[in-house]
C-alpha atoms as a PDB file:
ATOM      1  CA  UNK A   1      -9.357 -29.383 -23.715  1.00  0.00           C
ATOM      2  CA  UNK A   2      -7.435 -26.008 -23.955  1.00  0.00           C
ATOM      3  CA  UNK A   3      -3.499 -25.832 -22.481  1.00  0.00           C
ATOM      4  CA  UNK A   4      -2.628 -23.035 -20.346  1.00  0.00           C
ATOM      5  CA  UNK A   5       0.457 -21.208 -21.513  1.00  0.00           C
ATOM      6  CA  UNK A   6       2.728 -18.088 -20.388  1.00  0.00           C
ATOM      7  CA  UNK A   7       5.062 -15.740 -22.212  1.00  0.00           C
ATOM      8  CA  UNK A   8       7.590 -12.822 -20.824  1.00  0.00           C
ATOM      9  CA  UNK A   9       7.718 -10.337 -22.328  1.00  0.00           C
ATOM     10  CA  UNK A  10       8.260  -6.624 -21.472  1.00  0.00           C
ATOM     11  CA  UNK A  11       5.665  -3.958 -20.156  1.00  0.00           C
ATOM     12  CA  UNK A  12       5.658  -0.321 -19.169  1.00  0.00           C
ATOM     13  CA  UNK A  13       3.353   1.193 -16.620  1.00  0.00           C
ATOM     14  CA  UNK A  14       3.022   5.052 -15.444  1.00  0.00           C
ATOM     15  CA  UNK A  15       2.922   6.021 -11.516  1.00  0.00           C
ATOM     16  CA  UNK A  16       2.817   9.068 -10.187  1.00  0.00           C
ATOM     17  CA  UNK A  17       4.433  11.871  -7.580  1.00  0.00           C
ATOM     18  CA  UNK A  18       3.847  14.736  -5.790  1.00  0.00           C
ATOM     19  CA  UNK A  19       6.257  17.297  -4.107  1.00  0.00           C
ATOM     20  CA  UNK A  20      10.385  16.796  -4.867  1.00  0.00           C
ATOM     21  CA  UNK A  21      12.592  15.091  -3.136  1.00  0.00           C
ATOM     22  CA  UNK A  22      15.524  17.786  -1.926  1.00  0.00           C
ATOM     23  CA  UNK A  23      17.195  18.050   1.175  1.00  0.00           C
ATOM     24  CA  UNK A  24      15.001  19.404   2.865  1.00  0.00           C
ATOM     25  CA  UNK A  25      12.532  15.840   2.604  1.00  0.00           C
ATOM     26  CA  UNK A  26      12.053  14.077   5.699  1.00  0.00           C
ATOM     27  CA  UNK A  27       9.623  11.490   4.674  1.00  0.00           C
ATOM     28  CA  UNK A  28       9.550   9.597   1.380  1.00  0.00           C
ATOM     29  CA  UNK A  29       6.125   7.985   1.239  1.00  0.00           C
ATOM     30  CA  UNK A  30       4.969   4.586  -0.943  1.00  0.00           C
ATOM     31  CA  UNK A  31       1.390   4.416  -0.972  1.00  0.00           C
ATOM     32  CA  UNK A  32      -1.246   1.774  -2.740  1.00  0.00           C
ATOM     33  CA  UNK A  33      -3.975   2.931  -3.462  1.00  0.00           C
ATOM     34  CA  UNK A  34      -7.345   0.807  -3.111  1.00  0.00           C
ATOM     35  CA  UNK A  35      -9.704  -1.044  -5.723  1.00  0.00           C
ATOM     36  CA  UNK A  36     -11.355   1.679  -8.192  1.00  0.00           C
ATOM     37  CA  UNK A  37      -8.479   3.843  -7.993  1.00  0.00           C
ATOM     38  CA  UNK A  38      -5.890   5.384 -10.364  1.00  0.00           C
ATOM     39  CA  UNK A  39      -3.111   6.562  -9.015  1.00  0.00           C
ATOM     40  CA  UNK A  40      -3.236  10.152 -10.016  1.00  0.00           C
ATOM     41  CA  UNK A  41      -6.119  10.832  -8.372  1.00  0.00           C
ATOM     42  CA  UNK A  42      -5.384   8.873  -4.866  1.00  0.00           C
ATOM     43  CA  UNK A  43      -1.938  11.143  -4.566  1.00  0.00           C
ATOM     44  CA  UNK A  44      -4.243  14.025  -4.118  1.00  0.00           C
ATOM     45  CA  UNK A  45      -5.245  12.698  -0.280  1.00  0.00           C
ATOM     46  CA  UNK A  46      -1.499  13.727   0.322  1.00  0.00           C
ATOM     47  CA  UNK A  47      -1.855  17.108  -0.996  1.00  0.00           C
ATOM     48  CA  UNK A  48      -2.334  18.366   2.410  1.00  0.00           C
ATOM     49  CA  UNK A  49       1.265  17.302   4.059  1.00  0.00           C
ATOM     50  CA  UNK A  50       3.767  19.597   4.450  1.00  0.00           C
ATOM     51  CA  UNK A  51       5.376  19.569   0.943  1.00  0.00           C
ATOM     52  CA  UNK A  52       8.554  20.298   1.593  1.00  0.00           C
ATOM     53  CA  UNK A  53       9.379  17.277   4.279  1.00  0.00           C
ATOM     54  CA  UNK A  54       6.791  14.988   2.447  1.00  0.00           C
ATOM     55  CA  UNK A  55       7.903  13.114  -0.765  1.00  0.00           C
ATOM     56  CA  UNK A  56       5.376  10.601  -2.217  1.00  0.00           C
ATOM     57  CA  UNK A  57       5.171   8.017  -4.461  1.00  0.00           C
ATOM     58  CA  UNK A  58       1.646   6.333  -5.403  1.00  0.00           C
ATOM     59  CA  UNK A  59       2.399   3.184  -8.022  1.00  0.00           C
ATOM     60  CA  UNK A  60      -0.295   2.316 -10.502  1.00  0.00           C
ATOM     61  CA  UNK A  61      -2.310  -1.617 -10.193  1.00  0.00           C
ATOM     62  CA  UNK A  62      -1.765  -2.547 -13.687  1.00  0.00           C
ATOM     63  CA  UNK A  63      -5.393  -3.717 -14.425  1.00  0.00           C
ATOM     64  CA  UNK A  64      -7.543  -1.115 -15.297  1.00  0.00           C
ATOM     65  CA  UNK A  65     -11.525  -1.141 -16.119  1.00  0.00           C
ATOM     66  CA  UNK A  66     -14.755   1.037 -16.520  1.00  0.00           C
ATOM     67  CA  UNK A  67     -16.454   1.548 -13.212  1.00  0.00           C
ATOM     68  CA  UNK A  68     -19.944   2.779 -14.640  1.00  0.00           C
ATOM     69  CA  UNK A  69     -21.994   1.775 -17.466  1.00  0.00           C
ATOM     70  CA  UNK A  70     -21.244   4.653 -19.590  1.00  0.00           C
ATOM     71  CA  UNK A  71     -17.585   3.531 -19.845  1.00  0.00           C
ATOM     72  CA  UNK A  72     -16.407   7.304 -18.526  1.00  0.00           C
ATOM     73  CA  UNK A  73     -14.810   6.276 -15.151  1.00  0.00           C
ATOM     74  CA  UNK A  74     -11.960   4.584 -15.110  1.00  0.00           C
ATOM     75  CA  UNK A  75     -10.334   2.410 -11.975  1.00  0.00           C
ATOM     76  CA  UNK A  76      -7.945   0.035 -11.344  1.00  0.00           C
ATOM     77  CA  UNK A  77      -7.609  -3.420  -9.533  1.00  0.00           C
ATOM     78  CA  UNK A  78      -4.497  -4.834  -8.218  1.00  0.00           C
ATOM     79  CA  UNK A  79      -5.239  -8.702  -7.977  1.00  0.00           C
ATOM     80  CA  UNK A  80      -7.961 -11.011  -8.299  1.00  0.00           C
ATOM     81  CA  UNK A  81      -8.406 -14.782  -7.384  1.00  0.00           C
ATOM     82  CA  UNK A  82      -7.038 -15.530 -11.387  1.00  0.00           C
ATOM     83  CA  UNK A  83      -3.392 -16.599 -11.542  1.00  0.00           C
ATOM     84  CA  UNK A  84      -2.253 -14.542  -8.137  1.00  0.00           C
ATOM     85  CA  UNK A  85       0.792 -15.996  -8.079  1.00  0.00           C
ATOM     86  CA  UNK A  86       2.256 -14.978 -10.923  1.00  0.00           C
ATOM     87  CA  UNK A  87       0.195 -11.437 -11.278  1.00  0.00           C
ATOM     88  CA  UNK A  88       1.862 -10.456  -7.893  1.00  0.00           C
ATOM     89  CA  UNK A  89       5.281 -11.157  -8.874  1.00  0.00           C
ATOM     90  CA  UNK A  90       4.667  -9.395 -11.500  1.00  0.00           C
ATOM     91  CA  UNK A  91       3.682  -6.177  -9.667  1.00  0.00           C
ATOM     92  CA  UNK A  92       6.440  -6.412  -7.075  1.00  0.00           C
ATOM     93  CA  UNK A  93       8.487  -6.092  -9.840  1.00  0.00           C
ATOM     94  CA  UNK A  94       7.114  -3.320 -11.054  1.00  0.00           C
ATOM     95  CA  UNK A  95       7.270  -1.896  -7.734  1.00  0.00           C
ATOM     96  CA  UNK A  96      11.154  -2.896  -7.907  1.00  0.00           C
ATOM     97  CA  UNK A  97      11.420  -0.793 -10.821  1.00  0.00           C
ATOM     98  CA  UNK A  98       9.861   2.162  -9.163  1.00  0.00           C
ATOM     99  CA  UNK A  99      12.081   2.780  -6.137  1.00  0.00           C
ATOM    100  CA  UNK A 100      14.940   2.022  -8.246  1.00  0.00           C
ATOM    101  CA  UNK A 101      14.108   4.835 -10.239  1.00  0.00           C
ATOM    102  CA  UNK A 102      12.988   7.030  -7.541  1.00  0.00           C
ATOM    103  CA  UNK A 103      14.272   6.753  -4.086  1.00  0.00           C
ATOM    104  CA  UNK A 104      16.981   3.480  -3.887  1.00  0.00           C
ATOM    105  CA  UNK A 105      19.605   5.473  -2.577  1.00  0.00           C
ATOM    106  CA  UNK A 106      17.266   7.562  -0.506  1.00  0.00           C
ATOM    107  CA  UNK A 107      18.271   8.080   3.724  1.00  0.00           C
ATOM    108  CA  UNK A 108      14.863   9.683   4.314  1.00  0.00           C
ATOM    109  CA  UNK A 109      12.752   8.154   6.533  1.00  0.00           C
ATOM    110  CA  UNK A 110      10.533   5.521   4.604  1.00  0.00           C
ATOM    111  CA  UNK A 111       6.507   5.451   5.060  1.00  0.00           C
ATOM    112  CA  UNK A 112       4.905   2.252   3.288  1.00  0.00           C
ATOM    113  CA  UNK A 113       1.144   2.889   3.180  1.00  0.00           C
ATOM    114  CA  UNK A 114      -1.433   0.818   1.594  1.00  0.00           C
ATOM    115  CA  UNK A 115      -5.333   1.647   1.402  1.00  0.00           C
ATOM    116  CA  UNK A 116      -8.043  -1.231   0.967  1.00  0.00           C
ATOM    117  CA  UNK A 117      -7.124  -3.269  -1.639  1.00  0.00           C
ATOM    118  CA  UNK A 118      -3.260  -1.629  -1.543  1.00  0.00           C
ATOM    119  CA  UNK A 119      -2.513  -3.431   1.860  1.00  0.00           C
ATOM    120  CA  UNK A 120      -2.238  -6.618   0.778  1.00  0.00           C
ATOM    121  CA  UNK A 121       0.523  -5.533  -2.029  1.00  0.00           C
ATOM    122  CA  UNK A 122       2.261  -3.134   0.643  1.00  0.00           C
ATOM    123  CA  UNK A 123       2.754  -5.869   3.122  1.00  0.00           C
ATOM    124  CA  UNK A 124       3.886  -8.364   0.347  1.00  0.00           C
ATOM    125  CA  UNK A 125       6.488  -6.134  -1.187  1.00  0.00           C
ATOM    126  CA  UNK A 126       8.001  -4.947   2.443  1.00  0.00           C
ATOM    127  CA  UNK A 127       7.884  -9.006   3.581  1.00  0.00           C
ATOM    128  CA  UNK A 128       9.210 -10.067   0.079  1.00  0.00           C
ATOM    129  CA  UNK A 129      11.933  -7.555  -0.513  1.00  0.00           C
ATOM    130  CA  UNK A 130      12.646  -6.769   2.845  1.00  0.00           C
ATOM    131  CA  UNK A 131      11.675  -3.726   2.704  1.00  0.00           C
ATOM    132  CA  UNK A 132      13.505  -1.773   5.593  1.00  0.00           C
ATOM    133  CA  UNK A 133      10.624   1.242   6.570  1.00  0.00           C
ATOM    134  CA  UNK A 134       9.902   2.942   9.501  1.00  0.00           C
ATOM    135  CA  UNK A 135       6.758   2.988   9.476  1.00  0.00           C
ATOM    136  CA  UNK A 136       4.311   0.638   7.952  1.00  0.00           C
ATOM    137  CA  UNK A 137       0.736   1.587   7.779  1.00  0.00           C
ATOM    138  CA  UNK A 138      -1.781  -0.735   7.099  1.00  0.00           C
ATOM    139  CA  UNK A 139      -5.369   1.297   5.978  1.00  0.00           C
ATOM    140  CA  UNK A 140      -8.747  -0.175   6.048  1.00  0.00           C
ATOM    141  CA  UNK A 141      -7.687  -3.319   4.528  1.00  0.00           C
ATOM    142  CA  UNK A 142      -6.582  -7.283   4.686  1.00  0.00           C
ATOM    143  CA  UNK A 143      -3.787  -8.752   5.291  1.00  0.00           C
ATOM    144  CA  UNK A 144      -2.789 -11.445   3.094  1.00  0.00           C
ATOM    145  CA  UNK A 145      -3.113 -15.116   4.946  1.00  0.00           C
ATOM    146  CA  UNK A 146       0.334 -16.557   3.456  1.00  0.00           C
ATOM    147  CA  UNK A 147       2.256 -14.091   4.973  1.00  0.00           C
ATOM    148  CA  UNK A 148       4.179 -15.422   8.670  1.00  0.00           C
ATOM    149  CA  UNK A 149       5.810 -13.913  11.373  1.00  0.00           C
ATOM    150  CA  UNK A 150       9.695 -14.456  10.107  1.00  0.00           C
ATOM    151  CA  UNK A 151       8.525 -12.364   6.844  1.00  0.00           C
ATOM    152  CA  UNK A 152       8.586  -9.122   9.130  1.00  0.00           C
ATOM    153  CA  UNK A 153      11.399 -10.293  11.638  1.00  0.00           C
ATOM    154  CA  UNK A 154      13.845  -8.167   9.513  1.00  0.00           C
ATOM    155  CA  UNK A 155      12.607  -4.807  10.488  1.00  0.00           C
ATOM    156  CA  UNK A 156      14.423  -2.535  12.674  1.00  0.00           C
ATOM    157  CA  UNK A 157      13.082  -2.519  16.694  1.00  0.00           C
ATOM    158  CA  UNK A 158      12.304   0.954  15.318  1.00  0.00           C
ATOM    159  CA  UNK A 159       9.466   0.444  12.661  1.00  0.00           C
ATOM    160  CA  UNK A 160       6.100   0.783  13.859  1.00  0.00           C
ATOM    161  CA  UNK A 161       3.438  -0.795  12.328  1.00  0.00           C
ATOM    162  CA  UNK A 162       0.200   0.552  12.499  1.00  0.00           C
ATOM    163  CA  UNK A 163      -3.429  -1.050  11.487  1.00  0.00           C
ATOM    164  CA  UNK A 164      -6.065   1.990  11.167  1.00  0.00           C
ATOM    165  CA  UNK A 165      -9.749   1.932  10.110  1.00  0.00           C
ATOM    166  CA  UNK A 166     -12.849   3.769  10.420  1.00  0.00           C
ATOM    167  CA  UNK A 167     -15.771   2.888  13.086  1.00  0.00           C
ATOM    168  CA  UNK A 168     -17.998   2.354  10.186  1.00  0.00           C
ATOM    169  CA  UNK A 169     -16.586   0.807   7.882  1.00  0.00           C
ATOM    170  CA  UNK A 170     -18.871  -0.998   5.712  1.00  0.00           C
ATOM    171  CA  UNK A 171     -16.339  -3.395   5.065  1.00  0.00           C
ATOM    172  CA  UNK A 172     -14.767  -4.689   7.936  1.00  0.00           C
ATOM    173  CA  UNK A 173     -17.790  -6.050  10.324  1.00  0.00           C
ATOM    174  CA  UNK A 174     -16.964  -7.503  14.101  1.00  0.00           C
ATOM    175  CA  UNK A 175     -15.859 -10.890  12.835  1.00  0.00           C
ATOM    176  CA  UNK A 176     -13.108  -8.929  10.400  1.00  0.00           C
ATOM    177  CA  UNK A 177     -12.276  -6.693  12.949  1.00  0.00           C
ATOM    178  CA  UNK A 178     -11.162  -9.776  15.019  1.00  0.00           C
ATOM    179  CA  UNK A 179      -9.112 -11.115  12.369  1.00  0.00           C
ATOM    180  CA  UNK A 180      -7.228  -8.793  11.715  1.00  0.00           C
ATOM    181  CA  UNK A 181      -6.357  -7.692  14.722  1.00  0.00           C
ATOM    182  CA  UNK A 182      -5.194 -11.645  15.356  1.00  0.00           C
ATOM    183  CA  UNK A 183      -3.464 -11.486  12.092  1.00  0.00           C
ATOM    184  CA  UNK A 184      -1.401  -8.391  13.087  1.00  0.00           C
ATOM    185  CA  UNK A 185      -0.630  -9.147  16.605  1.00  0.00           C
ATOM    186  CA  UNK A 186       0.362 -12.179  15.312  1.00  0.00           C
ATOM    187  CA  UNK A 187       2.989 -11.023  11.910  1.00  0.00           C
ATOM    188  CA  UNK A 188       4.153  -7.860  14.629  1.00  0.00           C
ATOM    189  CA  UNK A 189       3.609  -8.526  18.036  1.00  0.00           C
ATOM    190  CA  UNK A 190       4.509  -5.753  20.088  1.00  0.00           C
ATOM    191  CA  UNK A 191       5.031  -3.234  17.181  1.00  0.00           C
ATOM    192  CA  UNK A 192       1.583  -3.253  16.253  1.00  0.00           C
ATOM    193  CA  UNK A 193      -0.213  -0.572  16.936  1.00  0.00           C
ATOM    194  CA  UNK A 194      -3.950  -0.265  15.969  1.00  0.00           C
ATOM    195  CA  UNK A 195      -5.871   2.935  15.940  1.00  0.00           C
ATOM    196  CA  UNK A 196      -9.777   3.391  15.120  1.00  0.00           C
ATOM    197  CA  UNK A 197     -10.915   6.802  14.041  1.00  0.00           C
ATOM    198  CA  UNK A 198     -14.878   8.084  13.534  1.00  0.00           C
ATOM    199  CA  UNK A 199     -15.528   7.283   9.994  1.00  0.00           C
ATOM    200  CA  UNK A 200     -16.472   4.912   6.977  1.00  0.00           C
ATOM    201  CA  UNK A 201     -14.325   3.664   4.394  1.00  0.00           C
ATOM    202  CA  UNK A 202     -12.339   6.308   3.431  1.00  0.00           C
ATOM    203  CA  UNK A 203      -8.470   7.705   3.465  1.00  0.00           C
ATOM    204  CA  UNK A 204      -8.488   9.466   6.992  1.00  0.00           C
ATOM    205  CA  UNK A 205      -6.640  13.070   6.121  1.00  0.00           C
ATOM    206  CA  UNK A 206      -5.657  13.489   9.918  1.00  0.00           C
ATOM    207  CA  UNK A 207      -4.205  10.698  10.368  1.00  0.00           C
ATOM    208  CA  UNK A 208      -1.930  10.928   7.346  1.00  0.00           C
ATOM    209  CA  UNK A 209      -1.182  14.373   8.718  1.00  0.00           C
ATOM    210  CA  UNK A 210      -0.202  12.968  12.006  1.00  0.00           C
ATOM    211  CA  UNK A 211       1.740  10.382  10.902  1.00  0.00           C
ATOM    212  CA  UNK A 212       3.674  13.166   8.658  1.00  0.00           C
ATOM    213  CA  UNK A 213       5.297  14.614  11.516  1.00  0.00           C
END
């Protein structure tokens, strides 16, 4: 019978940017992207804010794989079912280690997005590190069953929280709708605010436009 073991040791991974943050920034964005993604390419639905008053910061998922059979596309999971524990305190983290570096100090307003997969790390790293953000945006995905309501009772009366997701959405049938919606009214009570637009499964450009200003 084999023995399960760990090790630390240390890592490096990349994320990426767009725009600079100046004085003239207004909002400094964290977005997760969803399964499949990389980073560098899921930055690019922000290309269309306002780039001086917009400021955003998309963190990698560590685990990367091919997503055809010709081994040419490359994407990138966040978590699976194996050894969650442990993988997610290993991403927060990493997240740590990217707003230290980039926006710590910052007195911008702070956007927390997270896309599909990405919501489930966005609302664990806001509940966990008490993340203090104005608004938290919750895309097209799940929210995480461990989390309870005194994880989000340290954010401002300010911070809106907002659930969004497309009419069509191949993912999210009746019975998820209704979860989720429980879930949220549940963590955020009156803050919640939960907005469907006319689409599938898919980063919703207006919205993010909307919510820029």
């Amino acid at each position: 019978m084999s023995t399960q073991k760990e090790v630390t040791y240390t890592t490096k991974n990349t994320y990426h940017t767009l725009n600079k943050l100046t004085e003239k920034t207004q909002n400094v964005w964290v977005v997760f992207h969803g399964m499949g993604y990389l980073s560098k390419y899921f930055i690019n639905y922000f290309s269309e804010l306002n780039a001086e008053e917009n400021f955003i910061i998309a963190p990698q998922a560590p685990s990367k794989y091919y997503l055809d059979k010709a081994f040419k596309h490359v994407g990138a999971s966040w978590l699976t079912r194996e050894n969650t524990l442990t993988e997610t305190q290993n991403i927060l983290n990493y997240i740590d280690a990217v707003f230290k570096n980039e926006i710590s100090k910052s007195t911008h307003k702070l956007i927390v997005l997270g896309y599909s997969q990405g919501v489930s790390i966005a609302t664990r790293w806001v509940a966990s590190r008490k993340i203090q953000c104005d608004k938290l945006i919750l895309h097209s995905g799940g929210i995480p069953n461990e989390l309870q309501p005194a994880d989000f009772e340290f954010l401002k009366p300010s911070a809106k929280v907002i659930y969004i997701y497309g009419d069509k959405d191949q993912y999210i049938t009746e019975a998820r709708k209704t979860e989720e919606h429980l879930k949220g009214s549940k963590l955020f009570k009156d803050r919640l605010n939960i907005e469907v637009f006319s689409g599938i499964h898919e980063v919703n450009r207006e919205f993010l436009l909307k919510i820029s200003k």
